[in-house]
C-alpha atoms as a PDB file:
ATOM      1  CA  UNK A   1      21.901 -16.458  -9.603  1.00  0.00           C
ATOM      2  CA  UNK A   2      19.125 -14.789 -11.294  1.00  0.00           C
ATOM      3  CA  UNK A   3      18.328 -11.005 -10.507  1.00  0.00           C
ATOM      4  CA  UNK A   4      15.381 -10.719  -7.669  1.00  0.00           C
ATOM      5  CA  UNK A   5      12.448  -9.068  -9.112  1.00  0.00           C
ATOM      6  CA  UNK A   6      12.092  -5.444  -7.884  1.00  0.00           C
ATOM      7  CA  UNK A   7       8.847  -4.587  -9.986  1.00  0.00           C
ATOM      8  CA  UNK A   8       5.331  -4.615  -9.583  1.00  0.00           C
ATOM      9  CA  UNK A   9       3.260  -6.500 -12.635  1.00  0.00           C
ATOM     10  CA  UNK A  10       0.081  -3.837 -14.028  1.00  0.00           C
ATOM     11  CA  UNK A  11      -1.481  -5.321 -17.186  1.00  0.00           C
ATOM     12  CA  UNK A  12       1.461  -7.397 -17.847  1.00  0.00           C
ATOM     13  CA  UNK A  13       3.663  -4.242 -17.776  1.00  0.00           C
ATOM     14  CA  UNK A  14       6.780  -3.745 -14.941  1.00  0.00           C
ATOM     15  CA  UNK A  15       7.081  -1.051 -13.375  1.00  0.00           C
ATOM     16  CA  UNK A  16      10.214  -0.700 -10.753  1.00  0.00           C
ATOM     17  CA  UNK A  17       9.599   0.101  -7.443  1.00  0.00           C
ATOM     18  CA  UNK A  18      13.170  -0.004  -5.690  1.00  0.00           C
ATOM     19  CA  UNK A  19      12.385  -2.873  -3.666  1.00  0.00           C
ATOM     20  CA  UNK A  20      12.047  -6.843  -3.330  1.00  0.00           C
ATOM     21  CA  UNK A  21       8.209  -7.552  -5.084  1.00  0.00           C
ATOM     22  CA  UNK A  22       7.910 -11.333  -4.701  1.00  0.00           C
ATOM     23  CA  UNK A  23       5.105 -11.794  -7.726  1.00  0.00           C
ATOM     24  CA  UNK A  24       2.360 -14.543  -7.734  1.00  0.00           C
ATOM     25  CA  UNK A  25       4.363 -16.534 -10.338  1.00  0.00           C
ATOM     26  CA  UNK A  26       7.514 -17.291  -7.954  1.00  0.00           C
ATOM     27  CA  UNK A  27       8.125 -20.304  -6.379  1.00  0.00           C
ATOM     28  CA  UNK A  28       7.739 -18.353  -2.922  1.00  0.00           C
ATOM     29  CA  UNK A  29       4.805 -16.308  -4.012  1.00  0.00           C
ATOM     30  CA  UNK A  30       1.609 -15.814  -2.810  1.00  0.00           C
ATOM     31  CA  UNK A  31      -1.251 -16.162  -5.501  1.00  0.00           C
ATOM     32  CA  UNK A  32      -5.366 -16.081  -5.850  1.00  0.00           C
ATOM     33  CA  UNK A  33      -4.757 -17.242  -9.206  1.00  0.00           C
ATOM     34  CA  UNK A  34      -5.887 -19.890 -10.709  1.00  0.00           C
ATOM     35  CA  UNK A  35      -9.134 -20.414  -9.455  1.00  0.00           C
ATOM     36  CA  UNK A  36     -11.044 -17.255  -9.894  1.00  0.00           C
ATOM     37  CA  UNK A  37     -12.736 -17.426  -6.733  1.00  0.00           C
ATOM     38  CA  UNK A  38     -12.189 -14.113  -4.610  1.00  0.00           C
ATOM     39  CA  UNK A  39     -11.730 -11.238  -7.736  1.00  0.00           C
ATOM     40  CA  UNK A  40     -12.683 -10.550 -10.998  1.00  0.00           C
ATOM     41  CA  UNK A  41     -10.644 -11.246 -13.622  1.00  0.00           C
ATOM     42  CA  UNK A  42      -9.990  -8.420 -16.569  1.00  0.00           C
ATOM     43  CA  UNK A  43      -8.804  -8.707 -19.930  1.00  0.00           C
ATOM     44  CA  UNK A  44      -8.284  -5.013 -20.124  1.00  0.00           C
ATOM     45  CA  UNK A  45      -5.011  -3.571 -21.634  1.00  0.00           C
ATOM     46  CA  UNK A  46      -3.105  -1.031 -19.928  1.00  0.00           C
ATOM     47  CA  UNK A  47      -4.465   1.954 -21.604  1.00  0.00           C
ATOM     48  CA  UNK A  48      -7.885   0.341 -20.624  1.00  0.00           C
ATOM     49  CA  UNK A  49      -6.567   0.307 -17.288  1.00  0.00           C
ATOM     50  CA  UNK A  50      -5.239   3.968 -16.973  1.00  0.00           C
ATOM     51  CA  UNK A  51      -8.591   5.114 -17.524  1.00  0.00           C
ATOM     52  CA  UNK A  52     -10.429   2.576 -14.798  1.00  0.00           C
ATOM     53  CA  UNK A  53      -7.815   2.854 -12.033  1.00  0.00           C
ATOM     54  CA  UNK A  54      -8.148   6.042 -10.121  1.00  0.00           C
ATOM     55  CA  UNK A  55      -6.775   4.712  -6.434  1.00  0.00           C
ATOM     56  CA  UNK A  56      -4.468   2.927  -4.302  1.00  0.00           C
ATOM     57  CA  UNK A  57      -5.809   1.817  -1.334  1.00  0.00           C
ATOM     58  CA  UNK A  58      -4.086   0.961   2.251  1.00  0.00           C
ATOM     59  CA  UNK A  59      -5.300  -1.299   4.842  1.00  0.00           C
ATOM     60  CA  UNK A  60      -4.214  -3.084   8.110  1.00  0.00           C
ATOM     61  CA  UNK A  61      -4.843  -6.951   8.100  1.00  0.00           C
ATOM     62  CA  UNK A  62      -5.287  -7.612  11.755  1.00  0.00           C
ATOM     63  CA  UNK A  63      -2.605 -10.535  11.612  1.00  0.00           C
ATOM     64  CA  UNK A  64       0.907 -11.392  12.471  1.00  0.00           C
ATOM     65  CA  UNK A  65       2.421 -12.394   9.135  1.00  0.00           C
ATOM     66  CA  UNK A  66       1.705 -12.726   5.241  1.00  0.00           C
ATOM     67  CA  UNK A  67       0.683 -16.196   4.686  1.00  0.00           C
ATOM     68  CA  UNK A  68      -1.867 -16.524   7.513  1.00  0.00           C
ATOM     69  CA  UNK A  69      -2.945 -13.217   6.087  1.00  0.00           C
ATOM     70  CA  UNK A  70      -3.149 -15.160   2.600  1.00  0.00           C
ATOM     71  CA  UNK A  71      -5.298 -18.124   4.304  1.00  0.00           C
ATOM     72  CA  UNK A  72      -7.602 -15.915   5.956  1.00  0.00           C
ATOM     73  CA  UNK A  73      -8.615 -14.132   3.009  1.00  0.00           C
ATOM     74  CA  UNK A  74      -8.868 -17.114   1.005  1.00  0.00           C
ATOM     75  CA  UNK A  75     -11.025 -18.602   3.457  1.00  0.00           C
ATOM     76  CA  UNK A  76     -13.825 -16.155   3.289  1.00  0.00           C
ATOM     77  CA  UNK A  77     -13.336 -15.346  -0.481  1.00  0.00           C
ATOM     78  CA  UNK A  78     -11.660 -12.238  -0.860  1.00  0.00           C
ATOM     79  CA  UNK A  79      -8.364 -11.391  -1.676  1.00  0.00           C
ATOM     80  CA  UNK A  80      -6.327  -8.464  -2.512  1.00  0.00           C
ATOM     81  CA  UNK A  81      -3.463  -7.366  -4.903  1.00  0.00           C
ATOM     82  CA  UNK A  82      -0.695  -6.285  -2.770  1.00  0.00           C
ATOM     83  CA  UNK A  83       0.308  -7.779   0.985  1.00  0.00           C
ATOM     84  CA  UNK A  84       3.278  -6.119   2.826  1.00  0.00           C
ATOM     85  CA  UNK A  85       4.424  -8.498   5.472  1.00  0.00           C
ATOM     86  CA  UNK A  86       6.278  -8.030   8.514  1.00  0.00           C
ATOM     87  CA  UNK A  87       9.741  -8.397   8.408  1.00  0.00           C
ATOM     88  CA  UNK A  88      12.547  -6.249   7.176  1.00  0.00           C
ATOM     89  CA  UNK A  89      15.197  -6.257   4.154  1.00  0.00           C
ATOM     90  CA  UNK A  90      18.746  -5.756   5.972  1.00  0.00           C
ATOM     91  CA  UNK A  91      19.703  -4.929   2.332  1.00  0.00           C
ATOM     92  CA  UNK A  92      16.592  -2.249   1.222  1.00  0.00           C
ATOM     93  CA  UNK A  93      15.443  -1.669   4.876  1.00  0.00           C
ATOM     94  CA  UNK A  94      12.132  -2.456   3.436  1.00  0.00           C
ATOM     95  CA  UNK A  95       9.402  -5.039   4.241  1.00  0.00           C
ATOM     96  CA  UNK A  96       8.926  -8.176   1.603  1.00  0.00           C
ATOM     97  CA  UNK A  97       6.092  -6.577  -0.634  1.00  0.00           C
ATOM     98  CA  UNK A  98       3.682  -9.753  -2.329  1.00  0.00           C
ATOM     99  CA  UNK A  99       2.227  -9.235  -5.749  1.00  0.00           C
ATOM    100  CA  UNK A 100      -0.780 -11.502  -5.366  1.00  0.00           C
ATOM    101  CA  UNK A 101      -2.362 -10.489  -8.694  1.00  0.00           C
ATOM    102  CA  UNK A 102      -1.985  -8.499 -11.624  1.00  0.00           C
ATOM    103  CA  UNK A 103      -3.375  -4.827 -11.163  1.00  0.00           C
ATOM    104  CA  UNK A 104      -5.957  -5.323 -13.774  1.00  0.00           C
ATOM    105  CA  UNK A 105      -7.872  -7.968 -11.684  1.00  0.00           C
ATOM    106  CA  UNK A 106     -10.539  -7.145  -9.653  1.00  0.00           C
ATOM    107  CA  UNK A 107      -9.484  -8.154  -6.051  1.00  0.00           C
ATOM    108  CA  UNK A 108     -12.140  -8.160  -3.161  1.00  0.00           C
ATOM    109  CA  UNK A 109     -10.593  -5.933  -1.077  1.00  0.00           C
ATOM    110  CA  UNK A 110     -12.309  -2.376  -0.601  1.00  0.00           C
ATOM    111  CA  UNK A 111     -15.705  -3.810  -1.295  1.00  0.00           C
ATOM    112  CA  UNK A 112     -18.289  -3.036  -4.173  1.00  0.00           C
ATOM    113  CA  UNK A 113     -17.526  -0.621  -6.951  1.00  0.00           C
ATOM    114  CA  UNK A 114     -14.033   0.624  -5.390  1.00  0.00           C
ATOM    115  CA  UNK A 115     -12.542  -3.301  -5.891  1.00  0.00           C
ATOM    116  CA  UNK A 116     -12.632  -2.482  -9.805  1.00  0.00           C
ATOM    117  CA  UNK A 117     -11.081   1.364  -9.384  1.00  0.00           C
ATOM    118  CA  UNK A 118      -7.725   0.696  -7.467  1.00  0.00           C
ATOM    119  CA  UNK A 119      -5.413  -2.175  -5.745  1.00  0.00           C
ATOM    120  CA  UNK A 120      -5.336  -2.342  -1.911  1.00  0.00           C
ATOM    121  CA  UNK A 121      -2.395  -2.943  -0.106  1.00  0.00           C
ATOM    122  CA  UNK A 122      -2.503  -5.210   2.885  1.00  0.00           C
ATOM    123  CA  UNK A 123       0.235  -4.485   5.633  1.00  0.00           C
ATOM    124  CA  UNK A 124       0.356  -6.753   8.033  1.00  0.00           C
ATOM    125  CA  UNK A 125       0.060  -5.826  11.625  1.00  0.00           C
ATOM    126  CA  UNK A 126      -2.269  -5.855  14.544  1.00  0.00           C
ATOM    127  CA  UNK A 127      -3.422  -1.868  15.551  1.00  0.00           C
ATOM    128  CA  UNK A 128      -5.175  -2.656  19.195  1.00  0.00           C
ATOM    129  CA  UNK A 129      -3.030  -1.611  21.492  1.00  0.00           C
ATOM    130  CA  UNK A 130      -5.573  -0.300  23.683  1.00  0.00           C
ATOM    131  CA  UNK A 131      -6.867  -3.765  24.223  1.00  0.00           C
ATOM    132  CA  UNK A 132      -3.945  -6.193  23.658  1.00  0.00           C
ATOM    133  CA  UNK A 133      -0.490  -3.998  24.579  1.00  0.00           C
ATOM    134  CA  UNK A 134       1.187  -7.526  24.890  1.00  0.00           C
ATOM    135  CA  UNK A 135       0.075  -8.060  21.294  1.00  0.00           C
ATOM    136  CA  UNK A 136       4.091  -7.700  19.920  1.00  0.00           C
ATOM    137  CA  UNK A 137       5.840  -8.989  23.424  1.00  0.00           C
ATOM    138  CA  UNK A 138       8.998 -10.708  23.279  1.00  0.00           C
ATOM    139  CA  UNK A 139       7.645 -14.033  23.629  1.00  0.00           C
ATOM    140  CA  UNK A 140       5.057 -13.144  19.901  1.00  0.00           C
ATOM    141  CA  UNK A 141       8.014 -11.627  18.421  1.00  0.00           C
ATOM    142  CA  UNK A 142       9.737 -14.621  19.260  1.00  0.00           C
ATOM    143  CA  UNK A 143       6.756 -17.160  18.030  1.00  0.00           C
ATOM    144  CA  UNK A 144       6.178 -14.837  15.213  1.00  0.00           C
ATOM    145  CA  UNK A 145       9.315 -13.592  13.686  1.00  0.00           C
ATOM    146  CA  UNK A 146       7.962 -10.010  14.022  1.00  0.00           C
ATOM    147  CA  UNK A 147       9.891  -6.684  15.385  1.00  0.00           C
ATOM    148  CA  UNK A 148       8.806  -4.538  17.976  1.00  0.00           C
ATOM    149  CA  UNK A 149       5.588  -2.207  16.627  1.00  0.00           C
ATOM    150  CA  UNK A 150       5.491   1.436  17.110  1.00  0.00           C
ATOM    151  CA  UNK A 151       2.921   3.159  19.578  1.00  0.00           C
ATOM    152  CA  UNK A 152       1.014   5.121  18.224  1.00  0.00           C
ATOM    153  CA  UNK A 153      -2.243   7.773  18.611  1.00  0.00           C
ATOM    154  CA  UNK A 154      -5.119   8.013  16.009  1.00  0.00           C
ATOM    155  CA  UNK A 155      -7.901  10.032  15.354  1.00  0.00           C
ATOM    156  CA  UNK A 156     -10.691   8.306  12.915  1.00  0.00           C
ATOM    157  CA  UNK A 157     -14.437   9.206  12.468  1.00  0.00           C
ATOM    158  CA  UNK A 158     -13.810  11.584  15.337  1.00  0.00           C
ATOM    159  CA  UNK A 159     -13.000   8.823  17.915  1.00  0.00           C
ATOM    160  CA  UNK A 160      -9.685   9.472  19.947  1.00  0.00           C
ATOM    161  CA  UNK A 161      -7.511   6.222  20.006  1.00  0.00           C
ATOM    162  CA  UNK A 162      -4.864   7.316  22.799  1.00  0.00           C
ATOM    163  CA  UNK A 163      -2.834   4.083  22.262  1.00  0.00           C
ATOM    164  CA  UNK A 164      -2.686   1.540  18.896  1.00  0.00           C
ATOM    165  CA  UNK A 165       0.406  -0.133  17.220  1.00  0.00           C
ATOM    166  CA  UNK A 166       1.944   1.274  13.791  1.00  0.00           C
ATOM    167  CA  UNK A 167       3.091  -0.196  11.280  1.00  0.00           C
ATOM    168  CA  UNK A 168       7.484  -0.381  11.124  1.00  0.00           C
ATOM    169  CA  UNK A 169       9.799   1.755   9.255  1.00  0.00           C
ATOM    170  CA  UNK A 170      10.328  -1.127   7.253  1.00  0.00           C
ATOM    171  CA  UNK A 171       6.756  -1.860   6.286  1.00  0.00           C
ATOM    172  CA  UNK A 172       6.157   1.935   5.762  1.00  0.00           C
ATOM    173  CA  UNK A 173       9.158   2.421   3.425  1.00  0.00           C
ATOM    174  CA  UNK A 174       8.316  -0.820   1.529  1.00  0.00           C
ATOM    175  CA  UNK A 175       4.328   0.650   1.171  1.00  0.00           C
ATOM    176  CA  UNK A 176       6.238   4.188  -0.074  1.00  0.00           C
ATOM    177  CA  UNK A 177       8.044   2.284  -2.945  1.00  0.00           C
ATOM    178  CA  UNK A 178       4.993   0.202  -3.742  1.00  0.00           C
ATOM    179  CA  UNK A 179       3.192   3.619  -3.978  1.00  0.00           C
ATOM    180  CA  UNK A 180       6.285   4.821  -5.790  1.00  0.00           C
ATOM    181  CA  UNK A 181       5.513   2.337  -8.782  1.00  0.00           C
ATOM    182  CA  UNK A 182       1.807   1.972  -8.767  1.00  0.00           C
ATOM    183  CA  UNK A 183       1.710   6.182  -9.543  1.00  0.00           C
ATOM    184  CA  UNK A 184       4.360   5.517 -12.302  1.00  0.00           C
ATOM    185  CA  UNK A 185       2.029   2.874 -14.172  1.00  0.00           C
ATOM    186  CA  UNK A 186      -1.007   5.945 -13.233  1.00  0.00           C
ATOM    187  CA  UNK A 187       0.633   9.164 -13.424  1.00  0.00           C
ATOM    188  CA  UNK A 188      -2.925  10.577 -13.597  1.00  0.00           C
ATOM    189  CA  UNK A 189      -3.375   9.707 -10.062  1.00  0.00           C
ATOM    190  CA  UNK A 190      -2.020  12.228  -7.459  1.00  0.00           C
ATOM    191  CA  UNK A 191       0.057  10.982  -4.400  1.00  0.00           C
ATOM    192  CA  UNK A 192      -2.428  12.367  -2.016  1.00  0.00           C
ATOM    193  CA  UNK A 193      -4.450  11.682   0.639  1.00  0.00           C
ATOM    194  CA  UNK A 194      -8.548  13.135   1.502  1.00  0.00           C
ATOM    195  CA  UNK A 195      -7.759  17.143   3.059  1.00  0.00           C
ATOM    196  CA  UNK A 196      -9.470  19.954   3.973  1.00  0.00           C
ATOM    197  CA  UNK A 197      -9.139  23.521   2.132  1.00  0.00           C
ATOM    198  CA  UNK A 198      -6.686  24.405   4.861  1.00  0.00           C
ATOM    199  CA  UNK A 199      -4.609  20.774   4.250  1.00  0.00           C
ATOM    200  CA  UNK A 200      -5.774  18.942   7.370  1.00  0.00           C
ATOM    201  CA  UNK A 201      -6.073  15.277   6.779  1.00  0.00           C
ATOM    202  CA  UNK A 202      -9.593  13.935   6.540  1.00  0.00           C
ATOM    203  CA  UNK A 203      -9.934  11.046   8.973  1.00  0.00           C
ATOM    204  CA  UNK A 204     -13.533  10.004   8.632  1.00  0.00           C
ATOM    205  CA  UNK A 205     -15.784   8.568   5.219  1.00  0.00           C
ATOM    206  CA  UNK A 206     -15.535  11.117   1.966  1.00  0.00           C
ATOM    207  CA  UNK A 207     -17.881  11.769  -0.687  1.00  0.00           C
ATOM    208  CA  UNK A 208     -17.435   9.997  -4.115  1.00  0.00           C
ATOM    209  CA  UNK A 209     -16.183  12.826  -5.758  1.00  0.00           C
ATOM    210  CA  UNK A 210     -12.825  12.618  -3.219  1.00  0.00           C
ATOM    211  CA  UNK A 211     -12.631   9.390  -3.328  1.00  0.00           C
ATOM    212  CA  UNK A 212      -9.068   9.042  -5.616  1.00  0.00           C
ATOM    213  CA  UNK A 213      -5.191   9.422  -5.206  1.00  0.00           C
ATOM    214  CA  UNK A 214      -4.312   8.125  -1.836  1.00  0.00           C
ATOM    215  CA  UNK A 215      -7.126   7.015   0.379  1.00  0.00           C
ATOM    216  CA  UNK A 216      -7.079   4.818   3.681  1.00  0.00           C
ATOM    217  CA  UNK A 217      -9.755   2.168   3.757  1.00  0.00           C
ATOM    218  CA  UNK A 218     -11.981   4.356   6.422  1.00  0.00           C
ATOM    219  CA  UNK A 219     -12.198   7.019   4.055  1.00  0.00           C
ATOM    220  CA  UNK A 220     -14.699   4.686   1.987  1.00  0.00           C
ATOM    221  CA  UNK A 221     -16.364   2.839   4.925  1.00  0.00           C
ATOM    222  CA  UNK A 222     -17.659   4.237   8.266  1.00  0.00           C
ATOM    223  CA  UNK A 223     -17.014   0.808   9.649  1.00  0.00           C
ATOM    224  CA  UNK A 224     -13.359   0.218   8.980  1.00  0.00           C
ATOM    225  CA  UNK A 225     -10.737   1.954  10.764  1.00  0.00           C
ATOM    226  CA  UNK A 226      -7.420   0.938   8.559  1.00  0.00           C
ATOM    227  CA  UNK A 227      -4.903   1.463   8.165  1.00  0.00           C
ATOM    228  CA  UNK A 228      -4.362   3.147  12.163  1.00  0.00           C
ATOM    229  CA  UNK A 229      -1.114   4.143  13.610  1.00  0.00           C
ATOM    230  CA  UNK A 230       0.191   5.242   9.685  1.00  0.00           C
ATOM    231  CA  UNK A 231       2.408   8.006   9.582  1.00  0.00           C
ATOM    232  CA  UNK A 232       0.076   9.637   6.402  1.00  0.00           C
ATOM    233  CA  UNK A 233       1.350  12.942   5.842  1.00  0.00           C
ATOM    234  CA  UNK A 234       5.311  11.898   6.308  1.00  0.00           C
ATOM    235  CA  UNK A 235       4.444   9.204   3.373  1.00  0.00           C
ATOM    236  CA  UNK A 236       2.497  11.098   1.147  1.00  0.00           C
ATOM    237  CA  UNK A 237       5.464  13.482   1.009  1.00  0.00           C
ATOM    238  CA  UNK A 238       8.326  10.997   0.808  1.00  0.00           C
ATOM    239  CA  UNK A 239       5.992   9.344  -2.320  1.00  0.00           C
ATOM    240  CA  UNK A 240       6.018  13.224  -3.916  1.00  0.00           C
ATOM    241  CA  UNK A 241       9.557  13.406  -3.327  1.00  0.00           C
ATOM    242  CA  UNK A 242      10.489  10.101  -5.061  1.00  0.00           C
ATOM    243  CA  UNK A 243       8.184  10.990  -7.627  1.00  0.00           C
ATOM    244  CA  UNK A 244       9.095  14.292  -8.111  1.00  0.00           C
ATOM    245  CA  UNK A 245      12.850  13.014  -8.202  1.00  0.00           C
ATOM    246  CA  UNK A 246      11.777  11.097 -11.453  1.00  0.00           C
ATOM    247  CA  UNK A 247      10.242  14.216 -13.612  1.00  0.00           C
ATOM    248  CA  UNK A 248      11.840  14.281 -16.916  1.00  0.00           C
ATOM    249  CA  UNK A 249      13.396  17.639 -17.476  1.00  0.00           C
ATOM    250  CA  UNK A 250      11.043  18.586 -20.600  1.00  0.00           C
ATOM    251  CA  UNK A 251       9.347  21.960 -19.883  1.00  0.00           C
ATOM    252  CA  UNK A 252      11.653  23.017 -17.508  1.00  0.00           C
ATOM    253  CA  UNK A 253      13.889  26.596 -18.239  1.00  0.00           C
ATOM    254  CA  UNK A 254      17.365  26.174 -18.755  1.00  0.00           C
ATOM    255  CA  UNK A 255      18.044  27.973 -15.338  1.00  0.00           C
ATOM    256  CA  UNK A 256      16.019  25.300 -13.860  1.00  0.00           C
ATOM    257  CA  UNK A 257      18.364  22.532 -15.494  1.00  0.00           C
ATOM    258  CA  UNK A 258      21.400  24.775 -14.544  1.00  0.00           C
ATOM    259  CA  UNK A 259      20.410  24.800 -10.630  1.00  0.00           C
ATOM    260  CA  UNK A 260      19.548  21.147 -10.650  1.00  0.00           C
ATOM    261  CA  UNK A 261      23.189  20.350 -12.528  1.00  0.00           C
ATOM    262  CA  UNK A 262      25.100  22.636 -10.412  1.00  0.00           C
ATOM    263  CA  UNK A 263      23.208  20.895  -6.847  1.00  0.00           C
ATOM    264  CA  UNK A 264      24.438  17.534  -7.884  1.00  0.00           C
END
């Protein structure tokens, strides 16, 4: 039985992420190719790339599962690089991640000029849990093949959401690996999120010149609210960590070396 793929594709490159990465060119994949219609298509190579790609994005898809998040997109002409659907990996512990084009494409996913500087990443779950707190009952979890949703409190462009679903520990450990690879391919990109001089998150629409590293999608658009109920600062140190995990040892003393050989 052939080895599942565990890497995400960037310019034709792999990079590993940890985790199951079902690409576009799999039988069970999920793919805006060939048609055109919903991105725009680069030839760029990946040191082109390095210098274009400045972002990841993260969204919520306001649906239950993957595929219908696939047909809705397709339907109005977008599309989007990365979906995270909502199930969970009894072997990883991580949600199925789909590769739904190469990062070099163009997906419409952000909207105007930030579709061409960074993927998105679509995680699939419904956030209104102030309107619809039967949204992940039994009886849809059932009809669905979902797992129960975290409750959660938000605060974005100053509004006070009291009550809204998360996304799962699956879904936000499977997003954390994704990350985990995307800043390997970009290591000019830093794992974090929009803050104030004293570290506070910034949960509201940023200037251009912040707009890089880690951004939700309502840090670019005063109309979006995604991705809600995301545990932000627990991920954007857990991505660190992994990544600092990787550093080669070059430039480090040999009392630095020493301490991490004698902590093994």
């Amino acid at each position: 039985m052939a080895k599942e793929n565990t890497s995400i594709v960037v310019a034709g490159k792999k990079f590993d992420s940890g985790c199951r990465v079902i690409l576009w060119n799999e039988e069970a994949g999920i793919s805006f190719y060939p048609r055109g219609k919903g991105y725009t298509p680069y030839k760029h190579s990946f040191k082109q790339l390095q210098t274009r790609i400045k972002a990841l994005y993260i969204h919520h898809t306001v649906t239950f599962r993957a595929h219908s998040t696939f047909g809705g997109l397709q339907a109005r002409g977008l599309s989007c690089v990365f979906l995270i659907d909502d199930d969970v990996n009894e072997d990883t512990g991580c949600a199925t991640i789909y590769q739904c084009l190469d990062v070099k494409e163009g997906a419409y996913t952000q909207g105007g000029a930030h579709n061409h500087d960074g993927a998105g990443i679509e995680i699939c779950y419904y956030p209104d849990a102030w309107t619809k707190p039967s949204r992940y009952s039994a009886f849809n979890r059932k009809r669905f093949g979902v797992p129960v949703h975290p409750v959660k409190s938000d605060v974005i462009h100053g509004h006070h959401f009291k009550k809204c679903w998360g996304p799962t520990d699956a879904q936000v450990k499977a997003c954390q690996y994704l990350a985990y690879a995307y800043m390997k391919a970009f290591p000019n990109i830093k794992p974090e999120f929009p803050r104030k001089e004293n570290g506070e998150l910034i949960t509201t629409v940023v200037p251009m010149e912040m707009r890089h590293g880690l951004l939700h999608h309502y840090h670019i658009k005063r109309g979006k609210i995604d991705a809600m109920g995301f545990p932000t600062d627990q991920f954007e140190a857990d991505v660190k960590a992994m990544l600092e995990h990787d550093k080669p040892l070059t430039g480090r003393t040999f009392w630095d070396r020493l301490k991490g050989w004698v902590n093994k």
